[in-house]
Protein backbone atom coordinates (compact mmCIF):
# COMPACT_ATOMS: atom_id res chain seq x y z
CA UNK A 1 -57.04 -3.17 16.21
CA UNK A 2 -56.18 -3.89 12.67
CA UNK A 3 -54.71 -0.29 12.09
CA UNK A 4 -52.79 -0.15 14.98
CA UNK A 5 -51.18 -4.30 13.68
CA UNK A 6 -50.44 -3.03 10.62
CA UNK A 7 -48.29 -0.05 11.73
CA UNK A 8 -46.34 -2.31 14.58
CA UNK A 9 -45.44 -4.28 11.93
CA UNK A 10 -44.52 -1.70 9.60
CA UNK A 11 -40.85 -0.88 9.22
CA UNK A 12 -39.60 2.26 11.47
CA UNK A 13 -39.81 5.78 9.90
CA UNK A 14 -37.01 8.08 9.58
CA UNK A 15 -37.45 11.89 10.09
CA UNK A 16 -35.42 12.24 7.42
CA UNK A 17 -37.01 12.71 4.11
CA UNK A 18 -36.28 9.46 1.99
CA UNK A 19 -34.92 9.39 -1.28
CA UNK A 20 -34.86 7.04 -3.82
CA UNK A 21 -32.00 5.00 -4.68
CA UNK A 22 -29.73 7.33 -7.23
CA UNK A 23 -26.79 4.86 -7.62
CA UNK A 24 -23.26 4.33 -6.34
CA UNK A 25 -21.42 7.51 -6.19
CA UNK A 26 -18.45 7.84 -9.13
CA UNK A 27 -15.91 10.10 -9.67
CA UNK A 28 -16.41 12.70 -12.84
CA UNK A 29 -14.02 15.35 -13.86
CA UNK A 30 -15.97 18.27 -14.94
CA UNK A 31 -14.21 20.99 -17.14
CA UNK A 32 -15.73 24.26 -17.15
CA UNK A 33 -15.29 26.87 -19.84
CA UNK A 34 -15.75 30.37 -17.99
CA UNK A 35 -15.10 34.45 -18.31
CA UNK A 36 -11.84 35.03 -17.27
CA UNK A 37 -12.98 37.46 -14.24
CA UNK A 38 -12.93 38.36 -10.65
CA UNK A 39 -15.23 35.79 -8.59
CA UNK A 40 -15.39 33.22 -11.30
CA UNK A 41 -13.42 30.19 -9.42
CA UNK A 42 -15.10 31.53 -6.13
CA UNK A 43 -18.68 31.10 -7.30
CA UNK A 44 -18.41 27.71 -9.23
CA UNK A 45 -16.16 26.40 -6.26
CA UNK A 46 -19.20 27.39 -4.01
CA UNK A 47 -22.00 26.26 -6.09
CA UNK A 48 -20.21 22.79 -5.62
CA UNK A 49 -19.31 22.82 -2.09
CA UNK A 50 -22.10 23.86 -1.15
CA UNK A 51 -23.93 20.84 -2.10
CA UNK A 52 -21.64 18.74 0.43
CA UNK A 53 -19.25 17.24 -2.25
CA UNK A 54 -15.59 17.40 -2.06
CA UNK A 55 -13.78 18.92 -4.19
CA UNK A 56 -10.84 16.43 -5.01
CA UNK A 57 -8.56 18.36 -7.68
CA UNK A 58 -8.66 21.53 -8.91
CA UNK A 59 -7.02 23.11 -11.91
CA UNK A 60 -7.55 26.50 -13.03
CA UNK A 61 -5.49 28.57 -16.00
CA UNK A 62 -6.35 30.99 -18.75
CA UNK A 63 -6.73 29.17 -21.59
CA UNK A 64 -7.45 32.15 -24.63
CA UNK A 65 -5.83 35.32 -23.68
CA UNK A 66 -7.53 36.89 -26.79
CA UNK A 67 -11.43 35.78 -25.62
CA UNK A 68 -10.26 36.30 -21.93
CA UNK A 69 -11.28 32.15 -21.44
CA UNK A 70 -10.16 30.14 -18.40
CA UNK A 71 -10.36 26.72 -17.80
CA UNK A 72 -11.55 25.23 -14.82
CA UNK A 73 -11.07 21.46 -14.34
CA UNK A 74 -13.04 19.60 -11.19
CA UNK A 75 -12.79 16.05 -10.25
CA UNK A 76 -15.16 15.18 -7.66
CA UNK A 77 -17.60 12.41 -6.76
CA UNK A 78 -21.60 11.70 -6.74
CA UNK A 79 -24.22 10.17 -7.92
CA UNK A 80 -25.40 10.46 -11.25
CA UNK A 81 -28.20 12.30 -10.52
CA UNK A 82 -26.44 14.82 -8.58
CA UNK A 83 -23.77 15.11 -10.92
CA UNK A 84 -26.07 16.05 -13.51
CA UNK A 85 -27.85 18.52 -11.27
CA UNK A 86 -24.26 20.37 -10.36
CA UNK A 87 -23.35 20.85 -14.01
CA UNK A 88 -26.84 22.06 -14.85
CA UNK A 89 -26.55 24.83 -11.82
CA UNK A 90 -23.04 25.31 -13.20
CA UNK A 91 -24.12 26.20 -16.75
CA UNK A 92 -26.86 28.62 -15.59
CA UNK A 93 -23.92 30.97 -13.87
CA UNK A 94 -23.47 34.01 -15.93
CA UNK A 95 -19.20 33.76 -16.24
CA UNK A 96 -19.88 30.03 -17.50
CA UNK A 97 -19.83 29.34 -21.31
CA UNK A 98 -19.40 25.77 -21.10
CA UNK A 99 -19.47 22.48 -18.72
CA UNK A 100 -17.70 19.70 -19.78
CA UNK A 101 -18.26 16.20 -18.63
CA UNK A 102 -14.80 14.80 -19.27
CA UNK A 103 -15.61 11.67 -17.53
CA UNK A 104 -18.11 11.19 -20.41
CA UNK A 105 -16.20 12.29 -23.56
CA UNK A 106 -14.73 8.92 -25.26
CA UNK A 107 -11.96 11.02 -26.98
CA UNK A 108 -10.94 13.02 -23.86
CA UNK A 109 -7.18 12.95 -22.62
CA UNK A 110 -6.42 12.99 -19.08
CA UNK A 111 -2.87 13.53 -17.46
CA UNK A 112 -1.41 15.09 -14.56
CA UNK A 113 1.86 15.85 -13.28
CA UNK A 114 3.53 15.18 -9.89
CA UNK A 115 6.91 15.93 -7.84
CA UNK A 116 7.68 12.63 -5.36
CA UNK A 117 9.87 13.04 -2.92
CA UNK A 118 11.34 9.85 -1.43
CA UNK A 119 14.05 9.79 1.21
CA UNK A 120 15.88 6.42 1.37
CA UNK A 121 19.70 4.76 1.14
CA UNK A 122 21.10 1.69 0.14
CA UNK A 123 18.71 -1.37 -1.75
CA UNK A 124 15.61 1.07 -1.05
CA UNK A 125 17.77 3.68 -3.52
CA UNK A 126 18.10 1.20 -6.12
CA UNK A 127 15.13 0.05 -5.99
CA UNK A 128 13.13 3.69 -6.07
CA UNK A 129 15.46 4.16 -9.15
CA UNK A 130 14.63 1.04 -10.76
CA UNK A 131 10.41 1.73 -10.36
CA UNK A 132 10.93 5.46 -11.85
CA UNK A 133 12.71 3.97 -14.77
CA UNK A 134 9.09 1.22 -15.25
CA UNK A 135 6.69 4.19 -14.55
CA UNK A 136 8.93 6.24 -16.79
CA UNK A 137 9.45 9.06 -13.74
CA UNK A 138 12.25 11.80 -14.17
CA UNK A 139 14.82 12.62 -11.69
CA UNK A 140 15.25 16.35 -11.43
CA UNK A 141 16.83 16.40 -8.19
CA UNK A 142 19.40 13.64 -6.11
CA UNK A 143 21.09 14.12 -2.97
CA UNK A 144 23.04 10.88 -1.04
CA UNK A 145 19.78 10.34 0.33
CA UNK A 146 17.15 11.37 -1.25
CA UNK A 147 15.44 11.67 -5.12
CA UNK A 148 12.94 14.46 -6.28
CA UNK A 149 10.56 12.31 -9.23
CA UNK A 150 8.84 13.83 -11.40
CA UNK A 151 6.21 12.15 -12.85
CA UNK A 152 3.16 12.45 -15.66
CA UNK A 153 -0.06 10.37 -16.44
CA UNK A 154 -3.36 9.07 -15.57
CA UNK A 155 -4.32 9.48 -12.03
CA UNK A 156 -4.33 5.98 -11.26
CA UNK A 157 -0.88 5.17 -12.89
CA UNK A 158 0.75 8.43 -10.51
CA UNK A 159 -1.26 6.57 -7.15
CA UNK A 160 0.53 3.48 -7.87
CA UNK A 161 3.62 4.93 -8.39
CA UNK A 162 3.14 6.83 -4.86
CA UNK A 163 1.81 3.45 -3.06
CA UNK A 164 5.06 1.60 -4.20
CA UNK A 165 7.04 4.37 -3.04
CA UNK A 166 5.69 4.70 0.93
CA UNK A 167 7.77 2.06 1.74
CA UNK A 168 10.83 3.05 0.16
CA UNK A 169 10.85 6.10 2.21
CA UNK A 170 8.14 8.69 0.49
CA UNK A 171 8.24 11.79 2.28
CA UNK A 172 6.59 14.71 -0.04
CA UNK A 173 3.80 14.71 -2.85
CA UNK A 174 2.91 17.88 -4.70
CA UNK A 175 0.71 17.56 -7.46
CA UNK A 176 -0.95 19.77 -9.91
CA UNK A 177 -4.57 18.04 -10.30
CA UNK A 178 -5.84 16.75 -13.57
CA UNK A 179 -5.66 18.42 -16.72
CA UNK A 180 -7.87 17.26 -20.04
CA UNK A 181 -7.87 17.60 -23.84
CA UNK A 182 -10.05 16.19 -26.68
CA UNK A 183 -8.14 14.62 -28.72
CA UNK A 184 -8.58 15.30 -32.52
CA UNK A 185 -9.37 18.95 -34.39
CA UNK A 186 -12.80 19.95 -32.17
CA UNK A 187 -12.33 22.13 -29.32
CA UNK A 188 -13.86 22.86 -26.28
């Protein structure tokens, strides 16, 4: 009788196994330092995904023609715990010479680039003009009714710039995804 109180009063299982709490899930750009080969980007790309996180930007280019070096740049989101257990996998793959917690590095530059394409006339023309000129955006292309920005900076500066342009008449984003640096003479 006592056995069978306790476990009515005992919250309900889950057939799921339980984990402990790992913390809210941030975002982390990850730069990796790999062999400039066939199947590189396919197998860190797949090491990631296949842990169910999304892969949010993505920036790959050779970075030492001389070493045959490329540089991949991730920026995706986890806990801390699994973050640390992705660039641990990623660093025992054989075309990986480095992983990079950018997100980490105090002396770590971030920017990326984007093209905004906003469609508008009249006040909504002047006033897309007059919010490139604050978030210092280029024009490389005008038509009577439409602008082609071009735009450079942190990821959160180039969101606000695209918020404040949906209702001028946005109609196109391409961007390139994030790109990182130390600053200073040490290299990555």
């Amino acid at each position: 009788m006592t056995a069978q109180k306790a476990t009515s009063n005992a919250p309900s299982q889950s057939v799921y196994p339980v984990t402990r709490d790992e913390g809210a899930d941030r975002e982390v750009i990850i730069a990796v330092i790999v062999d400039n080969e066939p199947g590189v980007l396919s197998r860190v790309v797949g090491l990631i995904s296949a842990r169910g996180y999304n892969i949010e930007s993505l920036t790959v280019a050779e970075t030492d023609m001389e070493k045959h070096t490329s540089r991949i740049t991730v920026v995706t989101t986890g806990t801390p715990s699994k973050i640390e257990q992705i660039k641990a996998q990623l660093g025992r793959l054989v075309p990986v010479r480095r992983v990079i917690d950018v997100s980490a590095e105090t002396d770590a530059l971030e920017r990326e680039l984007a093209l905004v394409k906003v469609v508008n006339e009249g006040e909504h023309r002047v006033e897309s003009m007059r919010l490139a000129d604050v978030f210092r955006a280029n024009v490389l292309d005008t038509t009577h009714t439409s602008f082609v920005f071009e735009i450079t900076g942190a990821r959160d500066k180039i969101n606000a710039f695209i918020d404040l342009m949906k209702p001028l008449g946005l109609s196109e984003v391409s961007r390139t995804g994030v790109l990182s640096i130390r600053r200073g003479v040490e290299k990555d």
